[in-house]
N, C-alpha and C. Protein backbone atom coordinates (compact mmCIF):
# COMPACT_ATOMS: atom_id res chain seq x y z
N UNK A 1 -3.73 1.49 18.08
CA UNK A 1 -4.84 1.56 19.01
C UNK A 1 -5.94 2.49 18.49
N UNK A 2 -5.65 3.43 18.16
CA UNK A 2 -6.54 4.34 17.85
C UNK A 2 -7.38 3.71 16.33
N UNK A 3 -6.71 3.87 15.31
CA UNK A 3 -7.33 3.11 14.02
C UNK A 3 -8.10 1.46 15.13
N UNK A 4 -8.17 0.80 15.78
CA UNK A 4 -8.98 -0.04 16.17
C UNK A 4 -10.38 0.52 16.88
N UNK A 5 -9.94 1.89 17.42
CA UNK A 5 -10.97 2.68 17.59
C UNK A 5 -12.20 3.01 16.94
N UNK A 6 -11.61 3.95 16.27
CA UNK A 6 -12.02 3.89 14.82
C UNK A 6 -12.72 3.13 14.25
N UNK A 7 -12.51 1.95 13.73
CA UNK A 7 -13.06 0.99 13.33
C UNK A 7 -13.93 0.28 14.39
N UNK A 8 -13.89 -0.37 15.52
CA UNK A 8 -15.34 -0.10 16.12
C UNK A 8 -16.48 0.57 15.91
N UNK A 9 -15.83 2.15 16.56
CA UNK A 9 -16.75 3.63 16.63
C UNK A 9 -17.26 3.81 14.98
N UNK A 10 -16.59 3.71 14.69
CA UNK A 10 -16.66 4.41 13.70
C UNK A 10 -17.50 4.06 12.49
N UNK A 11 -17.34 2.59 11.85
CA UNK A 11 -17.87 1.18 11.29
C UNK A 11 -19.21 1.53 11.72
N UNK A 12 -19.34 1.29 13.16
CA UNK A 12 -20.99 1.25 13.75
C UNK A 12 -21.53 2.44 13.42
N UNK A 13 -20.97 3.66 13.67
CA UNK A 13 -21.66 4.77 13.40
C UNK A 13 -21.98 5.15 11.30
N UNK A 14 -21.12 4.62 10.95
CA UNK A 14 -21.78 4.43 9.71
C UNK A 14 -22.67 3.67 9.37
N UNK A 15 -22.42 2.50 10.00
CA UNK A 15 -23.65 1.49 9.77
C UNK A 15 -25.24 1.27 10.29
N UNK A 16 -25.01 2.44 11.21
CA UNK A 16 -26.59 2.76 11.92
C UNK A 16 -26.84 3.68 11.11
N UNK A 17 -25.77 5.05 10.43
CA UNK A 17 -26.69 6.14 9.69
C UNK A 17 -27.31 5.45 8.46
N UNK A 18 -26.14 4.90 7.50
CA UNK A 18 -26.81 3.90 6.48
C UNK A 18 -26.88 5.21 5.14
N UNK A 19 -25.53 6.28 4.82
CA UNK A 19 -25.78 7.17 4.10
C UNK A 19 -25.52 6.07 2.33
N UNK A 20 -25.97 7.06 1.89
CA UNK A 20 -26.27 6.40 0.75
C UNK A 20 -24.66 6.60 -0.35
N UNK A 21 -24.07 7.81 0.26
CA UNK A 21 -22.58 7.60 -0.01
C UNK A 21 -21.94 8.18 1.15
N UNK A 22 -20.38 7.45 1.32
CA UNK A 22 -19.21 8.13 2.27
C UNK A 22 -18.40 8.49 1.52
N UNK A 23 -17.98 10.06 1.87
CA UNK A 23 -17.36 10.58 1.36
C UNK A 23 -15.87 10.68 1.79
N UNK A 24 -14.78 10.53 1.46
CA UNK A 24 -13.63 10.61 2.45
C UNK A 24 -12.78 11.53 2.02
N UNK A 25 -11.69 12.35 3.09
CA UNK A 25 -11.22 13.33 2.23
C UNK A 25 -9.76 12.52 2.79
N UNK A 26 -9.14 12.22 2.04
CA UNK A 26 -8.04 11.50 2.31
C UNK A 26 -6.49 12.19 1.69
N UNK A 27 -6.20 12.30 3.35
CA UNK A 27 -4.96 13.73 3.63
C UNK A 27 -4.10 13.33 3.81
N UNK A 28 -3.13 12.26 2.69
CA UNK A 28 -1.94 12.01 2.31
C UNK A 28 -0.66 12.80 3.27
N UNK A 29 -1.19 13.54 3.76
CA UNK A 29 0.03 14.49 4.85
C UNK A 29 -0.05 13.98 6.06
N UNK A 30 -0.58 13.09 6.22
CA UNK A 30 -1.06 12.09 7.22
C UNK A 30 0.68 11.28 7.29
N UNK A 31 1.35 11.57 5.98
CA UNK A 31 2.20 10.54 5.86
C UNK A 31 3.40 10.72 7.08
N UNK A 32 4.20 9.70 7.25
CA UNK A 32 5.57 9.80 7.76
C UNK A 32 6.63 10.99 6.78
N UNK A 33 6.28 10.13 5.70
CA UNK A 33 7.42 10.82 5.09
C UNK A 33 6.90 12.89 4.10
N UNK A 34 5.65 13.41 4.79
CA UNK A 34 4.97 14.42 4.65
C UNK A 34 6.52 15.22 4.79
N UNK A 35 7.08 16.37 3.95
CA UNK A 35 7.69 17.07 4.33
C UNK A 35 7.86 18.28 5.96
N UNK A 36 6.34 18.26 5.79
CA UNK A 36 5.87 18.82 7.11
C UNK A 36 5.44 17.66 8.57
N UNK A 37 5.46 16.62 7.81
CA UNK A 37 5.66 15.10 9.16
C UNK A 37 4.96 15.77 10.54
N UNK A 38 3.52 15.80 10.73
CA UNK A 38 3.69 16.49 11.93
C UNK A 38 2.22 15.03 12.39
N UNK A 39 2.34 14.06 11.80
CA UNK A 39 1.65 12.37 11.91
C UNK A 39 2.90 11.59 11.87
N UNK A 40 2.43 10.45 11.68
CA UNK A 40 3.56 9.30 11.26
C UNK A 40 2.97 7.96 10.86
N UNK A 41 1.72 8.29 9.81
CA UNK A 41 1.41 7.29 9.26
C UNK A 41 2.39 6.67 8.46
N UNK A 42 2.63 5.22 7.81
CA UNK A 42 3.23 4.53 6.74
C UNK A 42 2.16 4.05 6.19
N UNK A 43 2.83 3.45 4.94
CA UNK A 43 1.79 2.57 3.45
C UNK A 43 0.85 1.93 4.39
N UNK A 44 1.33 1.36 5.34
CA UNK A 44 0.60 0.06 5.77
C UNK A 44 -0.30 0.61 6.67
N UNK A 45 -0.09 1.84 7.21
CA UNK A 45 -1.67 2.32 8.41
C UNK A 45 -2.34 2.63 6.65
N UNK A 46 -2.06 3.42 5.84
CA UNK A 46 -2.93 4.06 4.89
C UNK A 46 -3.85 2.81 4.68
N UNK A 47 -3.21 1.49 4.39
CA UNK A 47 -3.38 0.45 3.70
C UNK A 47 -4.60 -0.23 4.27
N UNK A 48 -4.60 -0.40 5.95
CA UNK A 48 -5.20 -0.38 6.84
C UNK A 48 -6.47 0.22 7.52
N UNK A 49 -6.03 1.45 6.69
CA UNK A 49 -7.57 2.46 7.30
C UNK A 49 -8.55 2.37 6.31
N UNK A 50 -7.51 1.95 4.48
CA UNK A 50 -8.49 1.58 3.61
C UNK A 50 -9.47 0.31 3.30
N UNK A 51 -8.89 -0.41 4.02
CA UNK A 51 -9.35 -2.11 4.18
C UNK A 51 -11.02 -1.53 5.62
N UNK A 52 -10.58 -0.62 6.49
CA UNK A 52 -11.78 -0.51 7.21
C UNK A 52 -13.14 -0.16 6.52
N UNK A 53 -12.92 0.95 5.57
CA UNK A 53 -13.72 1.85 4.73
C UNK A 53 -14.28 0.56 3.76
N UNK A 54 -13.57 -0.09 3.05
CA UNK A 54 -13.92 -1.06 2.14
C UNK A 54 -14.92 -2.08 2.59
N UNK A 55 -14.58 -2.84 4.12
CA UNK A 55 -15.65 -3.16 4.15
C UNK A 55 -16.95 -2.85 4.47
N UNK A 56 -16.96 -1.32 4.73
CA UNK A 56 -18.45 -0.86 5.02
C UNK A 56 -19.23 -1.32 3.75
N UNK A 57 -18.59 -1.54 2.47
CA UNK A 57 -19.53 -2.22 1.47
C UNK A 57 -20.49 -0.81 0.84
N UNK A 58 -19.85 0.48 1.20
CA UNK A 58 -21.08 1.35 0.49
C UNK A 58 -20.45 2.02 -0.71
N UNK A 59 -21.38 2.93 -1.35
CA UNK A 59 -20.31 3.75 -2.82
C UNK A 59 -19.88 4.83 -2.08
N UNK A 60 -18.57 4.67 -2.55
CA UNK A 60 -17.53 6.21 -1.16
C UNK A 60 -16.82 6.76 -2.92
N UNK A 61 -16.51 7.78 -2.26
CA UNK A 61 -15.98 9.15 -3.09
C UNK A 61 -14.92 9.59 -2.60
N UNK A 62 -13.76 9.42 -2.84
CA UNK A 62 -12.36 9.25 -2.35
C UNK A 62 -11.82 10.75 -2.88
N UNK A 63 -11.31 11.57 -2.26
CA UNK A 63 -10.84 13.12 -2.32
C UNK A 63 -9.84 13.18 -2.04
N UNK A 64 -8.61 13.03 -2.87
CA UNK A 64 -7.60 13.07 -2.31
C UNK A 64 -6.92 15.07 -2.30
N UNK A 65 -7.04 15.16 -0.63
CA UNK A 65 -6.58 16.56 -0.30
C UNK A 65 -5.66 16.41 0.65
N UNK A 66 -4.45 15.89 -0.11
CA UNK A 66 -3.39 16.71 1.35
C UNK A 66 -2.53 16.07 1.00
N UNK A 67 -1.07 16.37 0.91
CA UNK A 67 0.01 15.28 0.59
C UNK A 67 0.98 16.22 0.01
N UNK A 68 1.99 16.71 0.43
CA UNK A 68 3.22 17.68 -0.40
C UNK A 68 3.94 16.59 -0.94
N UNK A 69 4.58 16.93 -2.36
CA UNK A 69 5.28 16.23 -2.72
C UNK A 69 6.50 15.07 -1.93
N UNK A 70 6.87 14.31 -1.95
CA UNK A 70 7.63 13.87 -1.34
C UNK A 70 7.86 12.59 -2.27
N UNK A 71 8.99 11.61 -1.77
CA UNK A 71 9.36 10.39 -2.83
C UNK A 71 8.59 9.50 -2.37
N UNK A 72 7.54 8.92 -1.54
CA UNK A 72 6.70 8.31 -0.88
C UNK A 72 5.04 8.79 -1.33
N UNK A 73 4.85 9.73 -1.72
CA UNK A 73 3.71 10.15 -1.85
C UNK A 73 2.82 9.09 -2.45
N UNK A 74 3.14 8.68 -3.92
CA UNK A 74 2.29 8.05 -4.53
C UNK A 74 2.32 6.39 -4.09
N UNK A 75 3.52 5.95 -2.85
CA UNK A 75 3.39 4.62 -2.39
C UNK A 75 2.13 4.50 -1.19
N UNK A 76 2.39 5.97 -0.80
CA UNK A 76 0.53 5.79 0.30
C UNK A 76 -0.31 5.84 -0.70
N UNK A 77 -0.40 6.59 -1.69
CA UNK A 77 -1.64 6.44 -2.28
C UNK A 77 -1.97 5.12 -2.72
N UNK A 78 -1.01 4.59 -3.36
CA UNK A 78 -1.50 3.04 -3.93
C UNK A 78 -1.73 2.47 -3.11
N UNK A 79 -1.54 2.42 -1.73
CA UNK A 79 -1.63 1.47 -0.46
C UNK A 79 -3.20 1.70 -0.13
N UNK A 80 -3.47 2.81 -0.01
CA UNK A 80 -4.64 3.45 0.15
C UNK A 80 -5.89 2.43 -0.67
N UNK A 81 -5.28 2.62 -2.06
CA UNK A 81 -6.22 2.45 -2.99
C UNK A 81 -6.24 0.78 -3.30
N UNK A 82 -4.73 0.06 -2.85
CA UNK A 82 -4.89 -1.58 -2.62
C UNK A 82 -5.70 -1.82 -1.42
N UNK A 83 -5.70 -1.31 -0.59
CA UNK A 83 -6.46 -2.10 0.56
C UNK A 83 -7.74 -1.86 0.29
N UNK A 84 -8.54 -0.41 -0.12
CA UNK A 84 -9.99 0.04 -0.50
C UNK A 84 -10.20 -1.05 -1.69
N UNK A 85 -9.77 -1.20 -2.77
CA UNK A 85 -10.61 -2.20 -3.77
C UNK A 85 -10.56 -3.86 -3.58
N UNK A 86 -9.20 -4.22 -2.75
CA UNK A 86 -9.37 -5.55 -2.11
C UNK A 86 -10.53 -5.64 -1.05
N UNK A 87 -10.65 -4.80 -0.94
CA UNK A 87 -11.79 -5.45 0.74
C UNK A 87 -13.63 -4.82 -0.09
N UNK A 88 -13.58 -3.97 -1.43
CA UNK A 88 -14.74 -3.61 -1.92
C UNK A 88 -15.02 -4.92 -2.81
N UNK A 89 -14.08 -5.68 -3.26
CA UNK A 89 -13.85 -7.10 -4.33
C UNK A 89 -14.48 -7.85 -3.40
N UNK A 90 -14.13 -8.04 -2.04
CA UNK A 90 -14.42 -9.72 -0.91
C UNK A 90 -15.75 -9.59 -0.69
């Protein structure tokens, strides 16, 4: 529910400012499997929030800040980074 939020609110409000880049700081501790777990994202919300960003269609700057080691770490990131270049490709 909320990520549909988001993407409404959120989509529009980028698309009326019209910045010339989005910057995202993308906080991997977001994850389920975060040692500190205090979210409960999986691959597939990461995957999901990156497919929103992608189609805004603008040049974004991806920061990855936040994510403690864990055996999952680098499967959000690739999820992240499959859904952002599939939906920047369409």
């Amino acid at each position: 529910m909320r990520l549909r939020c988001w993407q409404r609110g959120g989509c529009q409000a980028v698309r009326q400012f019209s910045p010339d880049i989005v910057v995202v700081a993308l906080g991997l501790d977001a994850s389920r499997d975060d040692p500190f777990a205090c979210m409960a994202v999986n691959e597939t919300g990461f995957l999901r929030m990156s497919e929103i960003l992608g189609i805004l269609s603008r040049p974004t700057l991806i920061v990855q800040e936040g994510g403690y080691p864990s055996p999952r770490l680098g499967d959000s990131l690739a999820g992240f980074l499959r859904g952002f270049v599939a939906r920047q490709a369409s």
